[in-house]
N, C-alpha and C. Protein backbone atom coordinates (compact mmCIF):
# COMPACT_ATOMS: atom_id res chain seq x y z
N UNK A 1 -20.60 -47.43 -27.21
CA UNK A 1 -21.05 -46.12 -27.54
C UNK A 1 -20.32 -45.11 -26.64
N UNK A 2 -19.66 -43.65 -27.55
CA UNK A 2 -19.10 -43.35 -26.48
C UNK A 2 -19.77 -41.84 -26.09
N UNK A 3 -19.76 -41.60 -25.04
CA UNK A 3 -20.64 -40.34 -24.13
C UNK A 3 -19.98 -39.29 -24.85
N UNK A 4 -20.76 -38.43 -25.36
CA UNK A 4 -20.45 -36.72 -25.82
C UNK A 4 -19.51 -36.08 -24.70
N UNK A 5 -18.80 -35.28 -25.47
CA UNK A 5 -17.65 -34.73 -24.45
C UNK A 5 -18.52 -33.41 -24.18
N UNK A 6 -18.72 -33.21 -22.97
CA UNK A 6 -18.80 -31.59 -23.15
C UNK A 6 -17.75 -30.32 -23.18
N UNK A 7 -18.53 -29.26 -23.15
CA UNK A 7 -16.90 -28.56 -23.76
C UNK A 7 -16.34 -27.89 -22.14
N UNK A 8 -15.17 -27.85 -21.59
CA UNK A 8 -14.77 -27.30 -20.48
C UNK A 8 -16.16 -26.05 -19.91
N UNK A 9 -16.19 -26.02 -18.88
CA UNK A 9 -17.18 -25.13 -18.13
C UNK A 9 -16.06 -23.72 -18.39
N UNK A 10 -16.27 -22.38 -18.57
CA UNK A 10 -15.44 -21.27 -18.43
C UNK A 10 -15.86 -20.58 -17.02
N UNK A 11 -14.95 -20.32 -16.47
CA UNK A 11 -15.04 -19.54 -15.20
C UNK A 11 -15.36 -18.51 -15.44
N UNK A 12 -16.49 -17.32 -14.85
CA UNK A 12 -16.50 -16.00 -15.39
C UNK A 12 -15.58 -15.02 -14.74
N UNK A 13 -15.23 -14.53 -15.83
CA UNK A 13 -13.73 -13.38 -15.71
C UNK A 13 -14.31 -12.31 -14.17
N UNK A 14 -13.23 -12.16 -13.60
CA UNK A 14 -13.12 -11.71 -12.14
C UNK A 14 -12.59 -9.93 -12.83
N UNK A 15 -13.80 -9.25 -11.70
CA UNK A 15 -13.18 -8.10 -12.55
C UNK A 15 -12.11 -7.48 -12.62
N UNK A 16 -11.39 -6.61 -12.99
CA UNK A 16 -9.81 -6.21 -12.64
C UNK A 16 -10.08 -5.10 -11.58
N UNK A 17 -9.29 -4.82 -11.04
CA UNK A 17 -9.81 -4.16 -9.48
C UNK A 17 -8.29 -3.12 -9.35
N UNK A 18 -8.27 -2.03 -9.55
CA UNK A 18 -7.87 -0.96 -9.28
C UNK A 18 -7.38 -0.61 -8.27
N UNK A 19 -6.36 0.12 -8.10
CA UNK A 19 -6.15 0.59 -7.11
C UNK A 19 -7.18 1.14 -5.56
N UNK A 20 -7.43 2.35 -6.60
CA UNK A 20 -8.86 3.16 -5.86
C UNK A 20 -9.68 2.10 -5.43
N UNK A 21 -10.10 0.85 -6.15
CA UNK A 21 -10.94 0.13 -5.34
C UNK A 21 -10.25 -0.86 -4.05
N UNK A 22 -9.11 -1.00 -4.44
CA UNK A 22 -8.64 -1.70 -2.91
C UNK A 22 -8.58 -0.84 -2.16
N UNK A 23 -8.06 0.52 -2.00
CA UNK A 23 -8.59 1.17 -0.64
C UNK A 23 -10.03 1.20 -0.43
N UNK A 24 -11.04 1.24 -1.24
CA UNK A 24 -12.23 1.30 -0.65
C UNK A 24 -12.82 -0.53 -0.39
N UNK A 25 -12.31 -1.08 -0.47
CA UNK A 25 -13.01 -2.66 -0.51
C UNK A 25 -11.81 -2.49 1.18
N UNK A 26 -10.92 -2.43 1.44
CA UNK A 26 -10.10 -2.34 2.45
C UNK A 26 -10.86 -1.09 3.78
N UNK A 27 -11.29 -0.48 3.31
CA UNK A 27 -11.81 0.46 4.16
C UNK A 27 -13.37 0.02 4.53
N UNK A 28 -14.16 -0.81 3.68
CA UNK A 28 -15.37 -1.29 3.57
C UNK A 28 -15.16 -2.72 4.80
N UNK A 29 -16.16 -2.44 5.73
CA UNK A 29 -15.83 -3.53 6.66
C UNK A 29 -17.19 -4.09 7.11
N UNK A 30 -17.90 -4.05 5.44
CA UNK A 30 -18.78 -5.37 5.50
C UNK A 30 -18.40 -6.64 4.85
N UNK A 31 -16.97 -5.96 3.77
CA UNK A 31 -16.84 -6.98 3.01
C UNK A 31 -15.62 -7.99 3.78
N UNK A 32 -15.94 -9.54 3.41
CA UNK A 32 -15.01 -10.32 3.92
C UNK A 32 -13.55 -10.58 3.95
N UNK A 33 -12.58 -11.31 4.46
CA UNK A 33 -11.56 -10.99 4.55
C UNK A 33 -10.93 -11.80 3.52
N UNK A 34 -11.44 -12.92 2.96
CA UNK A 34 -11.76 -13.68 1.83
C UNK A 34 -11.22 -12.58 0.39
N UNK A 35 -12.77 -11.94 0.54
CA UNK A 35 -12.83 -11.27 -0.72
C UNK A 35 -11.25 -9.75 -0.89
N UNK A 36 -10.98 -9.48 0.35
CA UNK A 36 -9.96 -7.99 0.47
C UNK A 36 -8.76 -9.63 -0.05
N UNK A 37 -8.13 -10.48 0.59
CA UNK A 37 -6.97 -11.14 0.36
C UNK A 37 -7.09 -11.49 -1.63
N UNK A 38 -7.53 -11.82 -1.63
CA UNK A 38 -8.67 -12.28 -3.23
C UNK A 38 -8.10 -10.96 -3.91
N UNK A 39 -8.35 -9.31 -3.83
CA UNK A 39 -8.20 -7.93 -4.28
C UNK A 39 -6.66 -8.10 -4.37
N UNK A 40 -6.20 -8.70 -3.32
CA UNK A 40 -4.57 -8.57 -3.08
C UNK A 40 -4.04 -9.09 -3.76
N UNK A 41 -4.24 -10.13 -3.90
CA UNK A 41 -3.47 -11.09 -4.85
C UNK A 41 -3.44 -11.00 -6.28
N UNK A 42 -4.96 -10.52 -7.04
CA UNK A 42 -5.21 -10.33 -8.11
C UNK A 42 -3.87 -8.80 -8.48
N UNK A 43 -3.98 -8.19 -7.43
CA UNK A 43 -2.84 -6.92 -7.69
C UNK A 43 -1.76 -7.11 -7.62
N UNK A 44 -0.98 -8.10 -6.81
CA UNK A 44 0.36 -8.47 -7.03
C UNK A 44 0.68 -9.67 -8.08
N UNK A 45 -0.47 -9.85 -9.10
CA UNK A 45 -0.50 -10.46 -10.11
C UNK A 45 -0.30 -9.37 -11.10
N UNK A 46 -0.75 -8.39 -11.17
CA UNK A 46 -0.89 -7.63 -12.01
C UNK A 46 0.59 -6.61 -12.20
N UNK A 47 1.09 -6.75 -10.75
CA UNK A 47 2.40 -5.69 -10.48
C UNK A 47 3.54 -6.23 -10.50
N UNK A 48 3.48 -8.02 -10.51
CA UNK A 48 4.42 -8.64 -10.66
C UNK A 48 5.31 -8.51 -9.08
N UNK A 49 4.35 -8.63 -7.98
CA UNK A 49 5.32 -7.71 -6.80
C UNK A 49 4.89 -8.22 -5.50
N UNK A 50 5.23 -8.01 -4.67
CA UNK A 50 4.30 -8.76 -3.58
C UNK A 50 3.91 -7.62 -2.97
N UNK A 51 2.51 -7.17 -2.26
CA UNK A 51 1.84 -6.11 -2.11
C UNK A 51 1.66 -6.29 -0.30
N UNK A 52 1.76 -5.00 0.03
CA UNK A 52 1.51 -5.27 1.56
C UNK A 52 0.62 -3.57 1.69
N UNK A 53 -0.72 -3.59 2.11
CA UNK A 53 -1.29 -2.48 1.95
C UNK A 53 -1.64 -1.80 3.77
N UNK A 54 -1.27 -0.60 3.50
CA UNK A 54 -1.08 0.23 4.76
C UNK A 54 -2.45 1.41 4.57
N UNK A 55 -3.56 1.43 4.87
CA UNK A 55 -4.63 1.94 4.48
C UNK A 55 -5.48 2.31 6.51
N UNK A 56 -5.19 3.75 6.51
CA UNK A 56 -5.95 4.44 7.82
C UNK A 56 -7.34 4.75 7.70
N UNK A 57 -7.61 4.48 8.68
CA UNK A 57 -9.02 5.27 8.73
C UNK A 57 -9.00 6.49 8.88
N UNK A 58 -9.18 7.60 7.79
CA UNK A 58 -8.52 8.69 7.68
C UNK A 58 -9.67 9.54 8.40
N UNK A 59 -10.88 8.58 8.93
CA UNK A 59 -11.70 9.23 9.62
C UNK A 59 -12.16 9.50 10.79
N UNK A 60 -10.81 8.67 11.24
CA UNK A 60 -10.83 8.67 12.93
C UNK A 60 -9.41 9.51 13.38
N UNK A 61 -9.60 10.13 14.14
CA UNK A 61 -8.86 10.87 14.93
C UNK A 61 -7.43 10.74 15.38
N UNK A 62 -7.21 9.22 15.82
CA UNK A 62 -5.88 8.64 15.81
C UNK A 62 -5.46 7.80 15.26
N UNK A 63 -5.84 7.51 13.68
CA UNK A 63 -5.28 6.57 13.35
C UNK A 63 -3.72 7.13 11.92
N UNK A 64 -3.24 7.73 13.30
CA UNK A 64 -1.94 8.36 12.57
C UNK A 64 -0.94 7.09 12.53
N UNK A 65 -0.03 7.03 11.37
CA UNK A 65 0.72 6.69 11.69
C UNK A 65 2.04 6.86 13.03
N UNK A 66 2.27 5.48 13.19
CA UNK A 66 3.08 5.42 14.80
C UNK A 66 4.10 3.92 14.57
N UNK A 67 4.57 4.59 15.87
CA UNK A 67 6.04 3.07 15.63
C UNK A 67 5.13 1.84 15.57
N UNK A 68 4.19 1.75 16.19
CA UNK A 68 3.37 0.06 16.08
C UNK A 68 3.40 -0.28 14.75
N UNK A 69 2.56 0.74 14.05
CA UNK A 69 2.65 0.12 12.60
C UNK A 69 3.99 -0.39 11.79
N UNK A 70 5.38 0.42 12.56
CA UNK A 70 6.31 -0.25 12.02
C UNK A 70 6.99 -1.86 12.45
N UNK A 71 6.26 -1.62 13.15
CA UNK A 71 6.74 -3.25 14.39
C UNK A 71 5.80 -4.15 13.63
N UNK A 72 4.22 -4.16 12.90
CA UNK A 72 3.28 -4.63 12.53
C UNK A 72 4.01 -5.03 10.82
N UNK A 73 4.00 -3.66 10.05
CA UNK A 73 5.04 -4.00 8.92
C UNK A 73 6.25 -5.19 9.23
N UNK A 74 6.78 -4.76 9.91
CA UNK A 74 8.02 -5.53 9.88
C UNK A 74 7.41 -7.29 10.42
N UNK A 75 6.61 -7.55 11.16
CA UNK A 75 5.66 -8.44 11.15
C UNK A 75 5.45 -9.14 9.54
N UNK A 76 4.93 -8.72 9.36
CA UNK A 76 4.31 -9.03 7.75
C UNK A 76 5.39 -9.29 6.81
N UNK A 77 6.30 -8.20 6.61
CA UNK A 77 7.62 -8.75 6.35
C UNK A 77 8.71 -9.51 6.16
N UNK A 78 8.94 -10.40 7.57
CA UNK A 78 9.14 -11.56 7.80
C UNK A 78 8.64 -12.49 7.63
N UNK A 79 7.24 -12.55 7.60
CA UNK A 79 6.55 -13.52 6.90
C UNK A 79 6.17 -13.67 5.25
N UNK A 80 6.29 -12.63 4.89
CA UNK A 80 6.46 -12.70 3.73
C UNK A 80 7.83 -13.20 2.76
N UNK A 81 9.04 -12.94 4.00
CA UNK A 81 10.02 -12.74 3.31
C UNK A 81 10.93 -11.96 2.44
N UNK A 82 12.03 -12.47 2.24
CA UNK A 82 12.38 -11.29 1.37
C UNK A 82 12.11 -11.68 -0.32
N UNK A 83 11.91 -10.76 -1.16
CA UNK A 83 11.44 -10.62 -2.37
C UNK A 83 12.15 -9.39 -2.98
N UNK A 84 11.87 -10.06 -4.56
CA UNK A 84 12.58 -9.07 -5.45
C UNK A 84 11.72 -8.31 -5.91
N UNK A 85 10.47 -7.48 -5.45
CA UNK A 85 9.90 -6.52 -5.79
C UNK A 85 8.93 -6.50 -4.73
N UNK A 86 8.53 -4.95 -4.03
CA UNK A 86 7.35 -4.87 -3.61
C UNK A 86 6.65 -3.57 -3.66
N UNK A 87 5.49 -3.53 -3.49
CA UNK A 87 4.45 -2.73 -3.86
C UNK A 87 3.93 -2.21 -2.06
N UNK A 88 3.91 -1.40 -1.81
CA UNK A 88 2.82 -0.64 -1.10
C UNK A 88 1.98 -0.24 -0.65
N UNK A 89 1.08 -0.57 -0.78
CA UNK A 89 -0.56 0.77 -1.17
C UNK A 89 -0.68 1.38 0.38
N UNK A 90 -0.84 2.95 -0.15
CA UNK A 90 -0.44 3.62 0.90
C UNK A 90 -1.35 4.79 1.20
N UNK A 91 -2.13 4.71 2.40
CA UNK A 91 -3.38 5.85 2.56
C UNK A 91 -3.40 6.18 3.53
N UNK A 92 -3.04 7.28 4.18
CA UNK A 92 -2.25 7.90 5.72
C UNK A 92 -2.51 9.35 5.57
N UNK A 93 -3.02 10.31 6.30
CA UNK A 93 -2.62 11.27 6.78
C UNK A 93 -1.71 11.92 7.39
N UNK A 94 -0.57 10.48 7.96
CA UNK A 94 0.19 11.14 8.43
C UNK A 94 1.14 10.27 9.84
N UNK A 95 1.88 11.07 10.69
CA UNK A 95 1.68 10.69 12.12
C UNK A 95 3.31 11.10 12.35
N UNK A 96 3.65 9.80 12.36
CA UNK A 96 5.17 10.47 13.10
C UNK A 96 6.17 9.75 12.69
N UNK A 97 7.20 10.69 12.36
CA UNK A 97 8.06 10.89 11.21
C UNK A 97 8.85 9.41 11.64
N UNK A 98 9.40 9.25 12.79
CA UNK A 98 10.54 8.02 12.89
C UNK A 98 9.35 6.89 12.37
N UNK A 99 8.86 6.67 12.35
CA UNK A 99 7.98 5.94 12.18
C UNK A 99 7.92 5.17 10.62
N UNK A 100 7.89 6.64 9.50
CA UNK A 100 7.97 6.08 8.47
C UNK A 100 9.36 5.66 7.79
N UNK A 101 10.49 6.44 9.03
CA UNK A 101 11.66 6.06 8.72
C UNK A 101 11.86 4.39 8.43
N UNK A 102 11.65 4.19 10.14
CA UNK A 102 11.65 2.67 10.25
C UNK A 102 10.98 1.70 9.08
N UNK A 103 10.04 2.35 8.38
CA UNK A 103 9.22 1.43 7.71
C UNK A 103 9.92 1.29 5.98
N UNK A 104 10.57 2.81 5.90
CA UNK A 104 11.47 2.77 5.19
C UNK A 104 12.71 1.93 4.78
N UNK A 105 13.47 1.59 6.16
CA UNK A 105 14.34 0.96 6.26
C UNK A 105 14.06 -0.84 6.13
N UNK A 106 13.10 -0.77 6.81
CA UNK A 106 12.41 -2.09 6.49
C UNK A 106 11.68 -2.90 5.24
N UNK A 107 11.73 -2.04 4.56
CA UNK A 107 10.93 -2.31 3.26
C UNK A 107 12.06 -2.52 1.96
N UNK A 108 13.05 -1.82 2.26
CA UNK A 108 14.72 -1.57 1.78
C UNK A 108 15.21 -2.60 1.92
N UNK A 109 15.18 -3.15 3.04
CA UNK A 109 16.13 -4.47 3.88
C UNK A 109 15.12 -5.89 3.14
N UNK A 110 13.98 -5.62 2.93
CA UNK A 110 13.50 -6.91 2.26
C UNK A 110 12.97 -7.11 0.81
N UNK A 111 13.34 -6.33 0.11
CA UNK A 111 13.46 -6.71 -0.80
C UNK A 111 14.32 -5.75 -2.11
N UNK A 112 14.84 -5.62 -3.34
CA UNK A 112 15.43 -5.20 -4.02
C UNK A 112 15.07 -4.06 -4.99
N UNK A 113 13.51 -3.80 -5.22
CA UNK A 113 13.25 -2.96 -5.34
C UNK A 113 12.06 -2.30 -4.87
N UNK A 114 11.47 -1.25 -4.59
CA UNK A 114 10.11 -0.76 -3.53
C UNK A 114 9.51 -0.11 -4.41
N UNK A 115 8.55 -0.29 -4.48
CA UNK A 115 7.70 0.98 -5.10
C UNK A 115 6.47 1.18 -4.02
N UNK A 116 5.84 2.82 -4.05
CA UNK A 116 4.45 3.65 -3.09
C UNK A 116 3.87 3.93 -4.06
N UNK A 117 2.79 2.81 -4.04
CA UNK A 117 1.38 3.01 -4.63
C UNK A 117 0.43 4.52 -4.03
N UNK A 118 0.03 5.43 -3.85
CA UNK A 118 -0.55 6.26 -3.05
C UNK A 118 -2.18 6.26 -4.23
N UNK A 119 -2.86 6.14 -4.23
CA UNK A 119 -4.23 5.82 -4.42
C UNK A 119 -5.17 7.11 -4.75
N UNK A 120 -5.08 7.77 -3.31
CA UNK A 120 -5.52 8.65 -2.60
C UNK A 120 -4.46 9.83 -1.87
N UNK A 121 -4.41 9.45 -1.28
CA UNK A 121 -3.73 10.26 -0.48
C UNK A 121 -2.52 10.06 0.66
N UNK A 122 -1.38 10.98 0.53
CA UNK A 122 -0.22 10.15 1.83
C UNK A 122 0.43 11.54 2.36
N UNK A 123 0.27 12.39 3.48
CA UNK A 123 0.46 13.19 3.55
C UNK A 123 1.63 13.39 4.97
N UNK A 124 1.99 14.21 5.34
CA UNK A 124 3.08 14.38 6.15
C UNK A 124 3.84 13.13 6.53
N UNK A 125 3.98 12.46 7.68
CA UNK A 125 4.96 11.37 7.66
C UNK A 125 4.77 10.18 6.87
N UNK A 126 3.41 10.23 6.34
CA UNK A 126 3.42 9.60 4.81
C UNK A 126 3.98 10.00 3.40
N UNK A 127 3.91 10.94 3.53
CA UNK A 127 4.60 11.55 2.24
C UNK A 127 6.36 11.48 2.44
N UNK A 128 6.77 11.83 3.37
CA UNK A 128 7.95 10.50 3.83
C UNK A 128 8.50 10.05 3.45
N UNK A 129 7.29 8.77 3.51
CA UNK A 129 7.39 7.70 3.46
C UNK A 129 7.01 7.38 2.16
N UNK A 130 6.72 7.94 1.08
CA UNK A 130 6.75 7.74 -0.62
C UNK A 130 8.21 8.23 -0.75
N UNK A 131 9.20 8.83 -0.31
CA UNK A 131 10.53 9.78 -0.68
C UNK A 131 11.23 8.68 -0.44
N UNK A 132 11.04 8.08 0.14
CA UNK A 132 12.26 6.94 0.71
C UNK A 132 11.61 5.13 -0.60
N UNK A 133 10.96 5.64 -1.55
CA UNK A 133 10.77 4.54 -2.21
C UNK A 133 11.55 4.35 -3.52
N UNK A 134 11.76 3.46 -4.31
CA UNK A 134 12.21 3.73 -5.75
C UNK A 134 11.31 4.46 -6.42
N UNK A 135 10.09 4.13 -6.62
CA UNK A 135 9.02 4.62 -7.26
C UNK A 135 7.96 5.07 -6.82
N UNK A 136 7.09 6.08 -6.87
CA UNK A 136 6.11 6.30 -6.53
C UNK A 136 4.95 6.29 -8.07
N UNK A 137 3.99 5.84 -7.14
CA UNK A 137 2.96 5.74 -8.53
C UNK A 137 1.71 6.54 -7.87
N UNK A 138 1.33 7.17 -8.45
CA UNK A 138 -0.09 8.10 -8.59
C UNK A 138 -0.66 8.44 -9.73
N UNK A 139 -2.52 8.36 -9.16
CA UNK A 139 -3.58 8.76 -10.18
C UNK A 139 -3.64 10.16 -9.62
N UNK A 140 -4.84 10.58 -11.29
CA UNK A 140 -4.73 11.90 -10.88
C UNK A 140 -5.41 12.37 -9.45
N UNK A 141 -5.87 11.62 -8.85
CA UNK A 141 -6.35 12.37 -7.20
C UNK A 141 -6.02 11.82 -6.40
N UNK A 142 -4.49 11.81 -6.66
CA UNK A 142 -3.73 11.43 -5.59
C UNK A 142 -2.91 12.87 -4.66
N UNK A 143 -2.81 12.35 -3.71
CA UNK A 143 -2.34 13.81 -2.70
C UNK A 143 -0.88 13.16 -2.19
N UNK A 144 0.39 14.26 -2.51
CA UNK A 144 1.12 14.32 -1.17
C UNK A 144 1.33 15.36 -0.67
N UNK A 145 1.14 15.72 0.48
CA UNK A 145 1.67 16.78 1.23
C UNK A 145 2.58 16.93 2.55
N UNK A 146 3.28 18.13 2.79
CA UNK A 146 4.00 18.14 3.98
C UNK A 146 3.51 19.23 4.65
N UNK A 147 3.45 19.08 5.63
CA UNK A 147 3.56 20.30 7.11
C UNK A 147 4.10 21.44 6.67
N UNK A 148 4.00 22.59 6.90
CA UNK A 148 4.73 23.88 6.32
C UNK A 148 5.92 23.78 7.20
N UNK A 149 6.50 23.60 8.37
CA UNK A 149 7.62 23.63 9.60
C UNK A 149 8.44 22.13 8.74
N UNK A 150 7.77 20.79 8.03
CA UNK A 150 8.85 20.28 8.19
C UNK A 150 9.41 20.37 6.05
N UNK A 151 8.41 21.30 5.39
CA UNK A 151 8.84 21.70 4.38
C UNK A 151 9.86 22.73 4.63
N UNK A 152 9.52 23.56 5.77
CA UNK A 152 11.16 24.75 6.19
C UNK A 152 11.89 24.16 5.66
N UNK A 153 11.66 22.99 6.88
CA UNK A 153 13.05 22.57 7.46
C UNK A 153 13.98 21.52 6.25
N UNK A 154 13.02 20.88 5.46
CA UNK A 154 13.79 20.57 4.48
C UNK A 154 14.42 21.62 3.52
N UNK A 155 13.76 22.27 3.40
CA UNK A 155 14.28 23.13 2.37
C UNK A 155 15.53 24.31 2.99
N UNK A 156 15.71 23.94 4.27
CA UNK A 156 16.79 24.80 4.84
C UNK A 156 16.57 26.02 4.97
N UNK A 157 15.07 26.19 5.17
CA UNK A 157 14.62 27.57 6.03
C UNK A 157 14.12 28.79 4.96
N UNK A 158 14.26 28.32 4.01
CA UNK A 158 13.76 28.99 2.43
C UNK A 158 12.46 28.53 2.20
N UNK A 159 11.24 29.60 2.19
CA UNK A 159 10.16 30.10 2.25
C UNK A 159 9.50 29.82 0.74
């Protein structure tokens, strides 16, 4: 006699997770580190890309961008390797300009094409740091802005 087959168990569908929600599941620091890597992966599934997310606490006082974070990138980088596409996600107020250079150059050097996810918001040496990408991608409440002194100065002193 032979035992009834049952039919495969279905896994229930994982929800699709957005941009906007990886900065806030990334900024949320009850949730586990499990569940944020889990967000990541499902997105560089979706982007076809390998994702490395740069997300400040835009509510603390110094968490400007600075050369560490480029020494930290470039960290991650190397371990990641080099790749033929990568993704971004990028939520900064700001900080200091060599800074996003370096991260620029570094992101260039490993892989073939870049794209800046900006979510939210990427403003002075973040905004930068979207100029130096192939692509930039934004929703509609997404922000870039620059400093009025270093908009001068790009624009060669024209107001």
């Amino acid at each position: 006699m032979t035992e009834p087959t049952q039919p495969p168990q279905e896994t229930p569908p994982t929800p699709s997770l957005g941009i906007n929600d990886l900065v806030r599941i990334m900024n949320e620091s009850g949730l586990g580190i499990y569940f944020r890597q889990h967000a990541i992966k499902q997105l560089e599934e979706r982007l076809r890309s390998r994702v490395l997310v740069f997300v400040a606490n835009t509510r603390h006082p110094n968490a400007l961008m600075h050369h560490g974070d480029a020494a930290l990138i470039e960290t991650l980088l190397r371990r990641i390797g080099k790749s033929e596409k990568l993704a971004l996600v990028l939520h900064s107020d700001g900080g200091v300009g060599e800074a996003s250079e370096k991260i620029i150059d570094l992101c260039r050097h490993y892989c073939e094409e870049w794209s800046v996810l900006v979510p939210m918001r990427a403003k002075s040496a973040a905004t930068l740091l979207t100029f130096g990408a192939d692509r930039i991608v934004m929703g509609f409440c997404s922000e870039l802005a620059l400093q009025r002194q270093l908009a001068l100065a790009l624009l060669g002193g024209v107001a």
